[in-house]
Structures are given as C-alpha cells and as structure tokens.
PDB file of N, CA and C in Angstrom:
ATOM      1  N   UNK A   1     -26.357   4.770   6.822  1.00  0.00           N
ATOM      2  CA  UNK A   1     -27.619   5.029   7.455  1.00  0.00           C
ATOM      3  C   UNK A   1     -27.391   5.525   8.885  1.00  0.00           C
ATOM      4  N   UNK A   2     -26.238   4.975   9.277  1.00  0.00           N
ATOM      5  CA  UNK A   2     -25.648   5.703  11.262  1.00  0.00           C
ATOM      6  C   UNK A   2     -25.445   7.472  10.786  1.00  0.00           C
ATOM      7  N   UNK A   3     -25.303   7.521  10.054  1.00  0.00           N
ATOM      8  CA  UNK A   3     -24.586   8.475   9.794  1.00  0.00           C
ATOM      9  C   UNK A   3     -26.293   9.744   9.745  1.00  0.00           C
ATOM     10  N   UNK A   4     -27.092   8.939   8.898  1.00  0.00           N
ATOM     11  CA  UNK A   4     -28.343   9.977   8.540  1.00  0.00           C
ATOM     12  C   UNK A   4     -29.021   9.889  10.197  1.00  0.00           C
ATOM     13  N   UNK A   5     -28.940   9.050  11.178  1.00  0.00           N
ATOM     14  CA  UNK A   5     -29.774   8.783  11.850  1.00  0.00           C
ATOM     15  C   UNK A   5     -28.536   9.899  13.327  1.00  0.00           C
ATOM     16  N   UNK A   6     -27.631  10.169  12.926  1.00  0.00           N
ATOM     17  CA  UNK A   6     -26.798  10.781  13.359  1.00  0.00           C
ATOM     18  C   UNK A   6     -26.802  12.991  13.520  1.00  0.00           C
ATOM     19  N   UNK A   7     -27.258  12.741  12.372  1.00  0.00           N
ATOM     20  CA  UNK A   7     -27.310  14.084  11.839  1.00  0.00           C
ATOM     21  C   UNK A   7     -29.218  14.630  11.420  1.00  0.00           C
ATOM     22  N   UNK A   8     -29.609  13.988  11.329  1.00  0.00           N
ATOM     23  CA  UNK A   8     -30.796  14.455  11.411  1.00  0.00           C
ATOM     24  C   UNK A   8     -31.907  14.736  12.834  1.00  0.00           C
ATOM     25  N   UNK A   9     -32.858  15.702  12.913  1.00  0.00           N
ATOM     26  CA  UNK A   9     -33.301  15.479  14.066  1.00  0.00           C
ATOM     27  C   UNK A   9     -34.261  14.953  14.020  1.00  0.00           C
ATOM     28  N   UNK A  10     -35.106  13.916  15.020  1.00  0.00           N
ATOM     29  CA  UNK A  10     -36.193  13.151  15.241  1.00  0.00           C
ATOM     30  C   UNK A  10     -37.351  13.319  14.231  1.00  0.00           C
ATOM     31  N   UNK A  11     -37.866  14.586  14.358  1.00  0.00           N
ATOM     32  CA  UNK A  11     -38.850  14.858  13.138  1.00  0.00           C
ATOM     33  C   UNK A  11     -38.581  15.442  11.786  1.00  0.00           C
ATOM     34  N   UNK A  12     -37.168  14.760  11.094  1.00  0.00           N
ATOM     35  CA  UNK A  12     -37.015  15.158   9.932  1.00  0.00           C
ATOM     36  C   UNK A  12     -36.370  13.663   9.385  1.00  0.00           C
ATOM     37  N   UNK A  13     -36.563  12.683  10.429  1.00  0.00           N
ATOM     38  CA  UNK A  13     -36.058  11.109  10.185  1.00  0.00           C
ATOM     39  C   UNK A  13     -36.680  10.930   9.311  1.00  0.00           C
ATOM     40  N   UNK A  14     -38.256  10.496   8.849  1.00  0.00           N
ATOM     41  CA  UNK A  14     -38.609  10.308   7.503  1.00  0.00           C
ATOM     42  C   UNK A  14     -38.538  10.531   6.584  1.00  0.00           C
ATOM     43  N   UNK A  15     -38.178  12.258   6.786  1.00  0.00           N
ATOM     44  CA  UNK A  15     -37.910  12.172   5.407  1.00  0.00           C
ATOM     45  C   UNK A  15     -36.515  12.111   4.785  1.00  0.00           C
ATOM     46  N   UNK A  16     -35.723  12.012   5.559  1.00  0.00           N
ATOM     47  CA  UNK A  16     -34.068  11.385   5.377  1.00  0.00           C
ATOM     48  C   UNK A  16     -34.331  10.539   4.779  1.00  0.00           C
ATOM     49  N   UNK A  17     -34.568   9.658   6.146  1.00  0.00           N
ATOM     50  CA  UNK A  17     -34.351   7.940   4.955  1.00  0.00           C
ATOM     51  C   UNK A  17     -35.603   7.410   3.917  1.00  0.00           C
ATOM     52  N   UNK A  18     -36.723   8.758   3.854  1.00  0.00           N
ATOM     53  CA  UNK A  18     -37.026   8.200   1.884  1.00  0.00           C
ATOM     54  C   UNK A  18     -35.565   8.733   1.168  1.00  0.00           C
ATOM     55  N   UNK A  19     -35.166  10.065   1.117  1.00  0.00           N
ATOM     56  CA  UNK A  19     -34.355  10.109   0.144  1.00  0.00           C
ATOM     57  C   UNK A  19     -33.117   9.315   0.438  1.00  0.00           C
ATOM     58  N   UNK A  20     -32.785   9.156   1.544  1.00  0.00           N
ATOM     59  CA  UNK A  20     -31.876   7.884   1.176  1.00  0.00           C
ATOM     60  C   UNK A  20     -32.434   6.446   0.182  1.00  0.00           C
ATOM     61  N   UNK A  21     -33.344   6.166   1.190  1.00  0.00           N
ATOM     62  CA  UNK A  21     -33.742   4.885   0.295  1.00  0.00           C
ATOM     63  C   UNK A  21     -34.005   4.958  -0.728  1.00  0.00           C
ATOM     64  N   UNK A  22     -34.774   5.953  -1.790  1.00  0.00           N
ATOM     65  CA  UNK A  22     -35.297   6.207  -3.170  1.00  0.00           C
ATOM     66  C   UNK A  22     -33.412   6.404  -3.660  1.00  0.00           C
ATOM     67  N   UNK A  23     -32.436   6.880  -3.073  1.00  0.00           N
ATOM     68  CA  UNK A  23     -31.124   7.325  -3.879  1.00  0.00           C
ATOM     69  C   UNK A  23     -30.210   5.312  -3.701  1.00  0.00           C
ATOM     70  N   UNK A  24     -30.712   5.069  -3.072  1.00  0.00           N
ATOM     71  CA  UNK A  24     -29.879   3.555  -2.514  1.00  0.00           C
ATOM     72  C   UNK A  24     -30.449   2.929  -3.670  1.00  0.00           C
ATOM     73  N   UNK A  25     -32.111   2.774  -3.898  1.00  0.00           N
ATOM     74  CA  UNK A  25     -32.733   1.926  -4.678  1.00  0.00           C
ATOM     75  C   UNK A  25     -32.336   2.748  -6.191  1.00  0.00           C
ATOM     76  N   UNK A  26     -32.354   3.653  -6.715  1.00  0.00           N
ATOM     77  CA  UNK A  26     -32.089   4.135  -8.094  1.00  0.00           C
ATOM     78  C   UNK A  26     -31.078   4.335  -8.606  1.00  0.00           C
ATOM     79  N   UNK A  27     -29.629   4.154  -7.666  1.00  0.00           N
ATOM     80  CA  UNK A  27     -28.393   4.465  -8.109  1.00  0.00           C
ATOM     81  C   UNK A  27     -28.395   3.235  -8.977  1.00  0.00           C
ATOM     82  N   UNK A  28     -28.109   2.006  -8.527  1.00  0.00           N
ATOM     83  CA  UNK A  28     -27.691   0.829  -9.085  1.00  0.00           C
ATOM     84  C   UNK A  28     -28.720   0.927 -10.646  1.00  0.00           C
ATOM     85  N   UNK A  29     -29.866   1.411 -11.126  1.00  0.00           N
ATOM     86  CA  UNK A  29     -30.428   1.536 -12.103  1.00  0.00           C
ATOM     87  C   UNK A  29     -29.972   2.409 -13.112  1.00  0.00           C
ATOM     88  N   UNK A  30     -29.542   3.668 -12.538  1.00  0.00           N
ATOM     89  CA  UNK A  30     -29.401   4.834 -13.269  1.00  0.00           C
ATOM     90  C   UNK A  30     -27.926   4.599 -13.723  1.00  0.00           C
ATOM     91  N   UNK A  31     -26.798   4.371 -12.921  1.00  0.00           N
ATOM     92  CA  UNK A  31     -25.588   4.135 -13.351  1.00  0.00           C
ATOM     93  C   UNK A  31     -25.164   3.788 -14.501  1.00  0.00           C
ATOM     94  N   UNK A  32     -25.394   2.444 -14.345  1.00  0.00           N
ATOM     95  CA  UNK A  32     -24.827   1.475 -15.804  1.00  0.00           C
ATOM     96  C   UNK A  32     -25.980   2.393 -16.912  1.00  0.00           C
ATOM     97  N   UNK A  33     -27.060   2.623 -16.550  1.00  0.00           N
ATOM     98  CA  UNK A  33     -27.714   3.078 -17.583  1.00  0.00           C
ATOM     99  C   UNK A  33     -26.983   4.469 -18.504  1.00  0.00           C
ATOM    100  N   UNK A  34     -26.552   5.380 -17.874  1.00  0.00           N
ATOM    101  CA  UNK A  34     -25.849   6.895 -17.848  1.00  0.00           C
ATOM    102  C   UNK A  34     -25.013   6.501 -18.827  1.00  0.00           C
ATOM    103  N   UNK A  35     -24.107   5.216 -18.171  1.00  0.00           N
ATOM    104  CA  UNK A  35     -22.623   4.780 -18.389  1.00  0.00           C
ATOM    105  C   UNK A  35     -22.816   4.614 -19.814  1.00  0.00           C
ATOM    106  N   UNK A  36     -23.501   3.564 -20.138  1.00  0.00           N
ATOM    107  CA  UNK A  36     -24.104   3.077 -21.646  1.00  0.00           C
ATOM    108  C   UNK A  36     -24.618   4.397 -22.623  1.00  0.00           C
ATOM    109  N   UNK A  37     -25.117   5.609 -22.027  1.00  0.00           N
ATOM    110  CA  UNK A  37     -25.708   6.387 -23.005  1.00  0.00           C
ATOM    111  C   UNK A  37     -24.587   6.983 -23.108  1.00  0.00           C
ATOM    112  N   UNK A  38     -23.309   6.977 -22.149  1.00  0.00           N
ATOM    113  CA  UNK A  38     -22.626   8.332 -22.690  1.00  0.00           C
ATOM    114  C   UNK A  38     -21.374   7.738 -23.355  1.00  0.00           C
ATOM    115  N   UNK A  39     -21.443   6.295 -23.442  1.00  0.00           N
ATOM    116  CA  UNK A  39     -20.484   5.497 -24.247  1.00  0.00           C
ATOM    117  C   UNK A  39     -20.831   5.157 -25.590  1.00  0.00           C
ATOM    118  N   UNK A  40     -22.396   4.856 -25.997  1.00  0.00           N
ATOM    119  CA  UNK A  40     -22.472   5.197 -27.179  1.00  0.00           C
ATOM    120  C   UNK A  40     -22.672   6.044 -27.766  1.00  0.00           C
ATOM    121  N   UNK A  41     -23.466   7.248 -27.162  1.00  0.00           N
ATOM    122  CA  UNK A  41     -23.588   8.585 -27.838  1.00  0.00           C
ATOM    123  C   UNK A  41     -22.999   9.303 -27.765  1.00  0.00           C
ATOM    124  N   UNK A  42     -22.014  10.033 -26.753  1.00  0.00           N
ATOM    125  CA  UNK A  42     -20.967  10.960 -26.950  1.00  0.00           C
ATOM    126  C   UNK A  42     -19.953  10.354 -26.903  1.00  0.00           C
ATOM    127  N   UNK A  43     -18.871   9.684 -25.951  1.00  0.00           N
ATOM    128  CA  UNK A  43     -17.537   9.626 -26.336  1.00  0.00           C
ATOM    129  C   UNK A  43     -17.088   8.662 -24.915  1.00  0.00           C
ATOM    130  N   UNK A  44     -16.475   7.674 -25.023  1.00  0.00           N
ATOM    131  CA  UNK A  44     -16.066   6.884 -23.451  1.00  0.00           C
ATOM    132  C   UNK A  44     -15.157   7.753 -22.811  1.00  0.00           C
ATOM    133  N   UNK A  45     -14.641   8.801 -23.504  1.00  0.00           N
ATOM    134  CA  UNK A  45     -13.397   9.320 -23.008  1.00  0.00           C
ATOM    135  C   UNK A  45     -13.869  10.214 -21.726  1.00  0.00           C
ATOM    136  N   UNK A  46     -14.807  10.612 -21.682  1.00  0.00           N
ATOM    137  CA  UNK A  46     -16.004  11.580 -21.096  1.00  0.00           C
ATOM    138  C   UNK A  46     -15.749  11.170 -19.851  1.00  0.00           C
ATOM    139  N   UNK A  47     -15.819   9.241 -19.777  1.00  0.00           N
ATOM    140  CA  UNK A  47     -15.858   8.902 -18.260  1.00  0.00           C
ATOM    141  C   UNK A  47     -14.728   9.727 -17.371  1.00  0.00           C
ATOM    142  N   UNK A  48     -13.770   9.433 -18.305  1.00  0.00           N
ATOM    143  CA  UNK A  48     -12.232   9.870 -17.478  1.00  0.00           C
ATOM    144  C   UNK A  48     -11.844  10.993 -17.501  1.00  0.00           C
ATOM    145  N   UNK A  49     -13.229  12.092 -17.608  1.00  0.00           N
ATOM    146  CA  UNK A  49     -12.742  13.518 -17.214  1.00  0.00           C
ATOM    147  C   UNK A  49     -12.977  13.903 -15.734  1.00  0.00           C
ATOM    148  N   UNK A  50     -13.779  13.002 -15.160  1.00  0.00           N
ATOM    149  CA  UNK A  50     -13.981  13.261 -13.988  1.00  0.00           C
ATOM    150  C   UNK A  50     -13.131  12.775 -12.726  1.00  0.00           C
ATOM    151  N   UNK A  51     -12.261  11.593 -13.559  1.00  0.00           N
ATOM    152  CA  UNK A  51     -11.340  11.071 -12.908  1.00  0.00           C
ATOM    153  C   UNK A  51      -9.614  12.140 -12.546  1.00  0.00           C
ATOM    154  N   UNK A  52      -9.385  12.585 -13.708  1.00  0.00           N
ATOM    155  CA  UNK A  52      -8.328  13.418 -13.259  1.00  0.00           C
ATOM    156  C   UNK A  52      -8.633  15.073 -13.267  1.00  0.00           C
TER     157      UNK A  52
END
C-alpha cells in the first residue's frame, strides 16, 4: 500500500486503493477456487507450466 500511495498522484488515490482493495479482498477467493477447477477439469500438470 506505501508503494500505491507512493506512485500515485493525490487525485487518483481513490481510485488506486479500490482496485487495490477489491484485488487484496478477491485474490484469496478466486485462487484456491481457479486451483480446484483446473485440477479437476483439465490437468494438475497445468499448475507447473508456469513454474518453469
């Protein structure tokens, strides 16, 4: 959040930290959720293409 309050200017602060906050609050939802669809429906191997 130093970082958004760093780089943004005064009148574009709000709307930084909604999309921060809406991306802070929906990651932890969407994740495991993604994780689960793409482990039973396509393939787990999928995860570890992005890894190497």
């Amino acid at each position: 959040m130093a970082i958004v309050y760093k780089i943004f200017p005064q009148e574009k602060m709000s709307l930084a930290l909604d999309v921060y906050g809406i991306t802070a609050i929906a990651t932890p939802a969407i994740g495991p959720t993604l994780g689960g669809l793409i482990i039973e429906k396509i393939d787990w191997k999928l995860i570890l293409l992005y890894l190497f």
